[in-house]
N, C-alpha and C. Protein backbone atom coordinates (compact mmCIF):
# COMPACT_ATOMS: atom_id res chain seq x y z
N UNK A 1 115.58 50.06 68.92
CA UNK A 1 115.87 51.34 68.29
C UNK A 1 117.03 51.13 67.32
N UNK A 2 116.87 51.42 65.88
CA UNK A 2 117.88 51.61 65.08
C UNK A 2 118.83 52.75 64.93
N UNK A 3 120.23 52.21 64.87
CA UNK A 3 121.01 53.11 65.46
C UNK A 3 120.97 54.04 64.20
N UNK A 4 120.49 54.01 62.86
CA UNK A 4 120.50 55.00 61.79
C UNK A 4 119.40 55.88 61.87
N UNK A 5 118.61 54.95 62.97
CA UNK A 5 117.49 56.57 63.15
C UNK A 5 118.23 57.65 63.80
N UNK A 6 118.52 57.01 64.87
CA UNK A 6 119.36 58.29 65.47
C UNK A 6 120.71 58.97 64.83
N UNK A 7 121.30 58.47 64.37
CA UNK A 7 122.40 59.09 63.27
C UNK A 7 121.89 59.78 62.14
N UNK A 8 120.66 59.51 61.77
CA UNK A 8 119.81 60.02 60.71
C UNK A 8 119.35 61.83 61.27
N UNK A 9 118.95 61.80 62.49
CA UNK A 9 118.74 62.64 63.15
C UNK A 9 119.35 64.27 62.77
N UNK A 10 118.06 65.21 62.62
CA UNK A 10 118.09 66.12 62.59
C UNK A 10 118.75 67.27 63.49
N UNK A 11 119.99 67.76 63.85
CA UNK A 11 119.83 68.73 65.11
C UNK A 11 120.65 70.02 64.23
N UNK A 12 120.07 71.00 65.40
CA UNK A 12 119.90 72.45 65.15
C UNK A 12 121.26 72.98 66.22
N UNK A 13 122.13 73.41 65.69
CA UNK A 13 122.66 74.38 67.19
C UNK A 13 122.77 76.05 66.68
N UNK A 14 122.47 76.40 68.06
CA UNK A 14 122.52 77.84 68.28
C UNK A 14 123.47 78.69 69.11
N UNK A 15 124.60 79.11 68.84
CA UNK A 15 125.38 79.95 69.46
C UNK A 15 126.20 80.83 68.79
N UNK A 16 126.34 81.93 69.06
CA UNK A 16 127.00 83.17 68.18
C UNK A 16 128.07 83.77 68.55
N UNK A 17 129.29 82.65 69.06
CA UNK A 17 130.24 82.08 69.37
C UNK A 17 130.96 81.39 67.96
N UNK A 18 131.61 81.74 66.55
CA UNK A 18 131.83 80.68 65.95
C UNK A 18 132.25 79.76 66.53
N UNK A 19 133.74 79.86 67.29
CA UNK A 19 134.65 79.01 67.61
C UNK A 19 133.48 77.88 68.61
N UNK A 20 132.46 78.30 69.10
CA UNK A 20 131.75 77.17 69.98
C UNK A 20 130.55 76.40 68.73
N UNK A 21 130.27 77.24 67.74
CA UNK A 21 129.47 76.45 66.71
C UNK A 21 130.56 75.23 66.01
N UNK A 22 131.70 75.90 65.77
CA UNK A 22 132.37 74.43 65.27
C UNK A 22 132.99 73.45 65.39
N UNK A 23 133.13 73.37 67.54
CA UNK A 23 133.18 72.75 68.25
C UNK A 23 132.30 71.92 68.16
N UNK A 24 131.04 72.22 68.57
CA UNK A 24 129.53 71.48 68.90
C UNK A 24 129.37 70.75 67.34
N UNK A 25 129.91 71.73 66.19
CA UNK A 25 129.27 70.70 65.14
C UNK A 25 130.41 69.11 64.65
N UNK A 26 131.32 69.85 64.74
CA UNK A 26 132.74 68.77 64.77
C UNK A 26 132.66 67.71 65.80
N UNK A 27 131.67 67.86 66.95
CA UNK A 27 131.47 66.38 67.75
C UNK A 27 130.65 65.86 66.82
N UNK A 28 129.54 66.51 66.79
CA UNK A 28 128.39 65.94 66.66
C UNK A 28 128.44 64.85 65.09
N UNK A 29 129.61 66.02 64.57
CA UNK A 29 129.59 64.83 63.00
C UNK A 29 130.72 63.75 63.54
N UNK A 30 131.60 63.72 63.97
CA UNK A 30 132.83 63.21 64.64
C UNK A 30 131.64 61.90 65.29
N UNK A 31 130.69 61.89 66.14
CA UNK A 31 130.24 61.07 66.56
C UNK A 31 128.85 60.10 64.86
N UNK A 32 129.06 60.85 64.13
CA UNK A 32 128.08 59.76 62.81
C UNK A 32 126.83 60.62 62.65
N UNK A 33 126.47 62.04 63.23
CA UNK A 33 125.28 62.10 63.08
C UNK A 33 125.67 62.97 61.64
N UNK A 34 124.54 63.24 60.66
CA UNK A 34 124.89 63.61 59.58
C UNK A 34 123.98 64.71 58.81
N UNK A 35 123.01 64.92 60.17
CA UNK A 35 121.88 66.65 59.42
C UNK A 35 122.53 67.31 60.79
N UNK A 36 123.73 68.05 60.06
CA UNK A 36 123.63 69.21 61.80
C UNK A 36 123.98 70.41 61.18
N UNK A 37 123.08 71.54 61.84
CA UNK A 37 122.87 72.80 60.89
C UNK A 37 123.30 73.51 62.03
N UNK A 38 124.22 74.49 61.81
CA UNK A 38 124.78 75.48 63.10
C UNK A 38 124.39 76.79 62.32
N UNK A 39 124.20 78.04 63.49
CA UNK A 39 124.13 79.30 63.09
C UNK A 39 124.55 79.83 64.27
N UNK A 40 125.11 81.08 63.83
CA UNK A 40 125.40 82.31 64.85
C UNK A 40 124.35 83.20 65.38
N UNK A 41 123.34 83.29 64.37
CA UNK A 41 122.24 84.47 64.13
C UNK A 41 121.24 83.74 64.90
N UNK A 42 120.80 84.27 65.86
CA UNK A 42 119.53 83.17 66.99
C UNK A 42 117.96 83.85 66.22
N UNK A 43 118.46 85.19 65.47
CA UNK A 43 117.16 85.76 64.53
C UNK A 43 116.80 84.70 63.42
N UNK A 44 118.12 84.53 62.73
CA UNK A 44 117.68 83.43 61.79
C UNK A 44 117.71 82.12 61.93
N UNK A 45 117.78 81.65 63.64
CA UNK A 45 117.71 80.17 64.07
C UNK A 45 116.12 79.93 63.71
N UNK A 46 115.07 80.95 64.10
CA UNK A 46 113.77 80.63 64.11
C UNK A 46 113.19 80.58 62.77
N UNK A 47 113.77 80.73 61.70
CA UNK A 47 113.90 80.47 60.49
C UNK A 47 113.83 78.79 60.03
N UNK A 48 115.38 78.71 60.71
CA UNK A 48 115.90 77.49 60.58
C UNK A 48 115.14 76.75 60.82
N UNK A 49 114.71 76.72 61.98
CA UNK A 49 113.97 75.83 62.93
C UNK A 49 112.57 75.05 62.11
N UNK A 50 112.35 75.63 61.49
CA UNK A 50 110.40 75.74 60.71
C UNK A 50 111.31 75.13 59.19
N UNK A 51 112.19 75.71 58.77
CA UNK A 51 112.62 75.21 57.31
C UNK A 51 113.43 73.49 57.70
N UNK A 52 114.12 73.50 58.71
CA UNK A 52 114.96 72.86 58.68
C UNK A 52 114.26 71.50 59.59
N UNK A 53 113.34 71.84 60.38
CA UNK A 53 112.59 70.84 61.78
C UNK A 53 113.53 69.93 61.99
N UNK A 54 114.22 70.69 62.90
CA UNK A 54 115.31 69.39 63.91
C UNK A 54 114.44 69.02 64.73
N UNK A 55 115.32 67.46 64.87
CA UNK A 55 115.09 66.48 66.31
C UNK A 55 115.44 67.07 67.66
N UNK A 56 116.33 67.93 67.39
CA UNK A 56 116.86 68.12 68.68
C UNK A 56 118.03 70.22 68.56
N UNK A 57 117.55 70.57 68.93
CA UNK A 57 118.47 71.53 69.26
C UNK A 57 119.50 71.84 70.19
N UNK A 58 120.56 72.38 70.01
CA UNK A 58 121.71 72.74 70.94
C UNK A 58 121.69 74.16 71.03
N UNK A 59 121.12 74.99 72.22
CA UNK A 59 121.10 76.19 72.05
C UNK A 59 122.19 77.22 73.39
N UNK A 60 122.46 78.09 72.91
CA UNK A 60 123.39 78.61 73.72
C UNK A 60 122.59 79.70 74.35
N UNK A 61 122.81 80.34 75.63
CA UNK A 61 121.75 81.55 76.24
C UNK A 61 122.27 82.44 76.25
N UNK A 62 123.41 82.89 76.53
CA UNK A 62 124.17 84.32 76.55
C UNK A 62 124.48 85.02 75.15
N UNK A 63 123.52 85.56 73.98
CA UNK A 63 123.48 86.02 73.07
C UNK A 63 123.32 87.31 72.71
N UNK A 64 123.96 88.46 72.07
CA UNK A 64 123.28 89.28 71.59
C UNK A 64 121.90 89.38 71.06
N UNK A 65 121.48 90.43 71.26
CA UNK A 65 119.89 91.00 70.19
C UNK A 65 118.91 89.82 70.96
N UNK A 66 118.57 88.74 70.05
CA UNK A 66 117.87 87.45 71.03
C UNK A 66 118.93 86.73 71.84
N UNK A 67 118.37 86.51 72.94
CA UNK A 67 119.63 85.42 73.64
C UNK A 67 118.74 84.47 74.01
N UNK A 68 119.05 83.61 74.24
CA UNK A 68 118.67 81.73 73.83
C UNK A 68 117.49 81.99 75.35
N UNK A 69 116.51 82.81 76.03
CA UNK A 69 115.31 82.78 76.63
C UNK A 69 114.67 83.31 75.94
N UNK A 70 114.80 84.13 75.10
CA UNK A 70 114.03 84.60 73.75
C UNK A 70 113.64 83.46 72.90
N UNK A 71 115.00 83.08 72.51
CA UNK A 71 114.44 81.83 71.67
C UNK A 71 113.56 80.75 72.05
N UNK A 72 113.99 80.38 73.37
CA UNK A 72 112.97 79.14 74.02
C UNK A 72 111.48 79.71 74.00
N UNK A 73 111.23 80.87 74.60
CA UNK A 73 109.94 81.70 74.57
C UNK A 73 109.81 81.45 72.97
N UNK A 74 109.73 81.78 71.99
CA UNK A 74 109.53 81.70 70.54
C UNK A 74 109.33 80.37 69.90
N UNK A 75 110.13 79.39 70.41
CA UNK A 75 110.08 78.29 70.01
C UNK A 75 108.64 77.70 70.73
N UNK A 76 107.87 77.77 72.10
CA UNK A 76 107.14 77.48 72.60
C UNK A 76 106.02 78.15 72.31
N UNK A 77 106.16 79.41 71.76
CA UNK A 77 104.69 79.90 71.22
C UNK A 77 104.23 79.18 69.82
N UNK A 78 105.59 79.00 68.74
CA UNK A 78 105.20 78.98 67.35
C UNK A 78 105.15 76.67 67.54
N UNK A 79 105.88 76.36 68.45
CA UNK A 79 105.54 74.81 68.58
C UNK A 79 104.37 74.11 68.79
N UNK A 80 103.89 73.37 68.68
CA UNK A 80 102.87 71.96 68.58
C UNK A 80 103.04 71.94 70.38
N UNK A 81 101.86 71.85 71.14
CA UNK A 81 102.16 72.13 72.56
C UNK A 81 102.21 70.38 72.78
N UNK A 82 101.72 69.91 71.65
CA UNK A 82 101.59 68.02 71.99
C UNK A 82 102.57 67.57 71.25
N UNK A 83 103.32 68.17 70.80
CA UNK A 83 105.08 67.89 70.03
C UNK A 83 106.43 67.84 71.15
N UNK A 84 106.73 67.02 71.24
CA UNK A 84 108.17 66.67 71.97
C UNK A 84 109.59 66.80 71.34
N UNK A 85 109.77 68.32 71.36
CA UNK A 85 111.19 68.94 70.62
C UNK A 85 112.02 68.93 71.52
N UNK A 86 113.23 68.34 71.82
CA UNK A 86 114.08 68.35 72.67
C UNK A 86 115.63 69.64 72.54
N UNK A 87 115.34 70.40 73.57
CA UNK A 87 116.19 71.58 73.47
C UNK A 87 117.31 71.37 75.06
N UNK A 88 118.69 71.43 74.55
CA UNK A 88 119.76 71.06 75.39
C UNK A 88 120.44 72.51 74.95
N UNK A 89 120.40 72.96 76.50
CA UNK A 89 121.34 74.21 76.89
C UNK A 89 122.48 73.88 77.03
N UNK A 90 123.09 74.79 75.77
CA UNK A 90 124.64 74.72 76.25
C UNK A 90 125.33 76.39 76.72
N UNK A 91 125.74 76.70 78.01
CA UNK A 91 126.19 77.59 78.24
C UNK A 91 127.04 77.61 79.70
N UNK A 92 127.82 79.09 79.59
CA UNK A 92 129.23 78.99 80.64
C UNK A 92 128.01 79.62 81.76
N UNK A 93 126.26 80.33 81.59
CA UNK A 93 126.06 80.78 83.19
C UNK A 93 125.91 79.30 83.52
N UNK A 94 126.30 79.24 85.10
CA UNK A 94 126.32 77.50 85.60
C UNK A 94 124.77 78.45 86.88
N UNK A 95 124.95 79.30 87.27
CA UNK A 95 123.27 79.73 88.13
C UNK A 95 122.22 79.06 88.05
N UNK A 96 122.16 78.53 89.28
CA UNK A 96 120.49 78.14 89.33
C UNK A 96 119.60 78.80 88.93
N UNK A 97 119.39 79.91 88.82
CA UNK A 97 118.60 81.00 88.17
C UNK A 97 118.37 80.91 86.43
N UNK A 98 119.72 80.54 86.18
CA UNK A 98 119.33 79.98 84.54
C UNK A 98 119.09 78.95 84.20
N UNK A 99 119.44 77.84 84.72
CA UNK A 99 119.15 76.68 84.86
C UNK A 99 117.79 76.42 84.99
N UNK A 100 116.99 77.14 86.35
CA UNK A 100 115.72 77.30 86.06
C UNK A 100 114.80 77.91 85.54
N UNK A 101 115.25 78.86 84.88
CA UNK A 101 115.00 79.50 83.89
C UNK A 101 114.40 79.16 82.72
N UNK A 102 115.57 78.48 82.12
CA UNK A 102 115.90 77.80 80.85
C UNK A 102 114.80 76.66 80.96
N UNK A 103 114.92 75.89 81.70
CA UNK A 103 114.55 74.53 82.20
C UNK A 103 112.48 74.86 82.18
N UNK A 104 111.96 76.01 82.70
CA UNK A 104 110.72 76.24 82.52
C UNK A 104 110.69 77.02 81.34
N UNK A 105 111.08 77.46 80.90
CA UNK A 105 110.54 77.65 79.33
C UNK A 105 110.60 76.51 78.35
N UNK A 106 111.45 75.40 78.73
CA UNK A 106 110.97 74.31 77.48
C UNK A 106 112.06 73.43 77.41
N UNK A 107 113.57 73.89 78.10
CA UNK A 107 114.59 73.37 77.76
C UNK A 107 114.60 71.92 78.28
N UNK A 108 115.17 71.10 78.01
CA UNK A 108 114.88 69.38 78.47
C UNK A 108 116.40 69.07 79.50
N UNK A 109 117.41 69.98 78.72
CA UNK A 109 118.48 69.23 79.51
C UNK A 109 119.59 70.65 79.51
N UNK A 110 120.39 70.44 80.60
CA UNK A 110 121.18 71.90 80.73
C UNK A 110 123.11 71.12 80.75
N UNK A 111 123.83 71.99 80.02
CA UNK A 111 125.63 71.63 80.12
C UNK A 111 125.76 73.46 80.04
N UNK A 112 126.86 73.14 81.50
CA UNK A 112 127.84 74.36 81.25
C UNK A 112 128.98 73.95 80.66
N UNK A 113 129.83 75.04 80.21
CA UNK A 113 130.80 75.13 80.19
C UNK A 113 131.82 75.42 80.36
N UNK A 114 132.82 75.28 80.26
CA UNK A 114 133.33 73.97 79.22
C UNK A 114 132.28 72.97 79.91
N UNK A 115 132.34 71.73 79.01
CA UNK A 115 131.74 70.79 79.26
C UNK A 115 132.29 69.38 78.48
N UNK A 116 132.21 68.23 79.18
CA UNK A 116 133.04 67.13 78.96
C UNK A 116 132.59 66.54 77.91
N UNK A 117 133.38 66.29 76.74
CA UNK A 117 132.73 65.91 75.44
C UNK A 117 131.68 64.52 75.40
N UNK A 118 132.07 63.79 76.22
CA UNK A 118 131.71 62.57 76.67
C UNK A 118 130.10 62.60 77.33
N UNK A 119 130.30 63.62 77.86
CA UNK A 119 128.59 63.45 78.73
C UNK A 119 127.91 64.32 77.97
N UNK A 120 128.62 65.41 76.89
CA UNK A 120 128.01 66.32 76.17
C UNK A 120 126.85 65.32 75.29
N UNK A 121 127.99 64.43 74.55
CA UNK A 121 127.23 63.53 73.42
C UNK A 121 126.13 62.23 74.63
N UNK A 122 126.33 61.92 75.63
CA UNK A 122 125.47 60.99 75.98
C UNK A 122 124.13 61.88 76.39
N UNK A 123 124.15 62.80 76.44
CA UNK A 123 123.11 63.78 76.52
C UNK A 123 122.21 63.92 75.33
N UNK A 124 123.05 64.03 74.54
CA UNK A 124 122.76 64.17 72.99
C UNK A 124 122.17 63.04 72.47
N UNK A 125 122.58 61.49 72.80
CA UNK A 125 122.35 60.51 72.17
C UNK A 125 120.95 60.13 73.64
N UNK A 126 120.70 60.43 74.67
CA UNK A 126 119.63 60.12 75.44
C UNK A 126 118.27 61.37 74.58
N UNK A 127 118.33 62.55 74.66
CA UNK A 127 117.50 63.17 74.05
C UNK A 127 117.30 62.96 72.49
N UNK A 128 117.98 62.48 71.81
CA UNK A 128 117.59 61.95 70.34
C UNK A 128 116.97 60.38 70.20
N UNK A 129 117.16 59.56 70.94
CA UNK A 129 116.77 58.53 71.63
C UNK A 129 115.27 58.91 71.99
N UNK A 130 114.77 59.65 72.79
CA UNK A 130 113.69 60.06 73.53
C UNK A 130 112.54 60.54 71.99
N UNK A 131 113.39 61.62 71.67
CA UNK A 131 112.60 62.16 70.24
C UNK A 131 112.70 61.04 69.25
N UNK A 132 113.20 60.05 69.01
CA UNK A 132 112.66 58.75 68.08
C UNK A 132 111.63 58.07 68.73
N UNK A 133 112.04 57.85 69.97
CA UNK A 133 110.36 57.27 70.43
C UNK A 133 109.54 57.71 70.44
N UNK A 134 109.51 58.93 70.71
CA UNK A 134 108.26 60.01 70.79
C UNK A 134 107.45 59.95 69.18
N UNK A 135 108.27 60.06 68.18
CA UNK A 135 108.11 60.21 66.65
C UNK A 135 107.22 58.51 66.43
N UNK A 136 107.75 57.76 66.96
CA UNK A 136 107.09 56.17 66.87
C UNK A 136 105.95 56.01 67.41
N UNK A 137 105.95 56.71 68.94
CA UNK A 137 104.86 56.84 69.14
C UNK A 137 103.25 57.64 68.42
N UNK A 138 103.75 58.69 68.18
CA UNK A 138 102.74 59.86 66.86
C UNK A 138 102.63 58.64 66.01
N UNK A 139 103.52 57.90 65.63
CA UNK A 139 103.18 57.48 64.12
C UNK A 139 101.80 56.23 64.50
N UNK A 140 102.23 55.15 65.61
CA UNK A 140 101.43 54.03 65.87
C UNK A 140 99.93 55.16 66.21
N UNK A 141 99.74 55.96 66.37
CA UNK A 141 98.41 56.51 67.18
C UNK A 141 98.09 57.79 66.89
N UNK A 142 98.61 58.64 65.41
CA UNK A 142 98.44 60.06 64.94
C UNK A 142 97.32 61.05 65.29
N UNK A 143 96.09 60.33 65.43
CA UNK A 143 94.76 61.18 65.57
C UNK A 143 94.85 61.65 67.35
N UNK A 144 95.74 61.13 68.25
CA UNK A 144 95.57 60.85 69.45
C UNK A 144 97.01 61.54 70.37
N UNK A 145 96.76 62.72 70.89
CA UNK A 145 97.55 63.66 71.26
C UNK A 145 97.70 63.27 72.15
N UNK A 146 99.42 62.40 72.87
CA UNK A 146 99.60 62.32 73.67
C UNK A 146 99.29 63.67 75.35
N UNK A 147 99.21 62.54 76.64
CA UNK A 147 98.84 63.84 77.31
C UNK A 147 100.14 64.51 78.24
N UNK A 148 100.04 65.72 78.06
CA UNK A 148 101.01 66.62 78.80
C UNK A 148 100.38 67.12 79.25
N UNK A 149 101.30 66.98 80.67
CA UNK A 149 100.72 68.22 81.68
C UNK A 149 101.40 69.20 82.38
N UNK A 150 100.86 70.34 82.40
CA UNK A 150 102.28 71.26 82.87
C UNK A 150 102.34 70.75 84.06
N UNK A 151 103.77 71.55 84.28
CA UNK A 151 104.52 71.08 85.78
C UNK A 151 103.04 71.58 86.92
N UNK A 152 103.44 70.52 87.40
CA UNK A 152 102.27 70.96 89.35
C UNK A 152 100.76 70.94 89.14
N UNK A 153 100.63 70.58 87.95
CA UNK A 153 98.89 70.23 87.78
C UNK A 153 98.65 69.06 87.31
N UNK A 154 97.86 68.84 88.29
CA UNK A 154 96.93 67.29 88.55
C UNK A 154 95.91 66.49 87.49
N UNK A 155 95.86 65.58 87.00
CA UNK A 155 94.77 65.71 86.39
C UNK A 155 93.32 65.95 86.63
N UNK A 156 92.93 65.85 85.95
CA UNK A 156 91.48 66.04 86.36
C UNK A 156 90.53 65.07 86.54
């Protein structure tokens, strides 16, 4: 894996929090990555999302108007169900209830907060990691939809 794919890397964050958007974006450039698009507005994240197609999103759940289970719901209707978009919750509920929540609508990986900058970004750099292989994979075999299966069903 080339480390400029992943520095090359697209990510999206979502929280309507400034002071936590320019936290999350000040690591993320602080660590070399160099497409990172932050918004407050989770209305005009789904915008973003389709104009902008990140590798990876950072989304926050406790939002006005949409709050980040809205968005996951939205992102999973208007997504590629054989596309591997990696979405990392960042938020202060620490509840199992959101956690699993979050986690069955689509989310890949969960941080409360505060949260340790250190495991924030190895999170970050394992799920952008994951979405370059995934992207390598589509490319060697395009006509041929990898198989997913929802949680608890068997194949056939």
């Amino acid at each position: 894996m080339n480390e400029d794919d992943l520095l090359s890397s697209r990510v999206l964050i979502i929280d309507d929090q400034p002071a936590n958007l320019r936290l999350l974006e000040d690591l993320l450039t602080r660590e070399g990555l160099t497409h990172v698009v932050g918004t407050t507005d989770a209305q005009k994240a789904l915008d973003l999302y389709k104009a902008f197609d990140p590798d990876l999103i950072v989304l926050d759940l406790m939002m006005p108007e949409l709050d980040g289970y809205a968005v996951l719901e939205h992102l999973k209707r208007r997504g590629d169900p054989y596309d591997y978009r990696p979405v990392l919750v960042v938020t202060a509920d620490a509840t199992s209830e959101a956690k699993r929540r979050a986690l069955s609508l689509g989310a890949k990986d969960f941080l409360t907060k505060p949260f340790d900058t250190i495991e924030a970004m190895l999170r970050v750099w394992n799920l952008l990691e994951t979405r370059a292989l995934y992207k390598r994979l589509q490319a060697l075999s395009p006509s041929e939809p990898p198989i997913v299966m929802p949680y608890g069903k068997a194949p056939a």
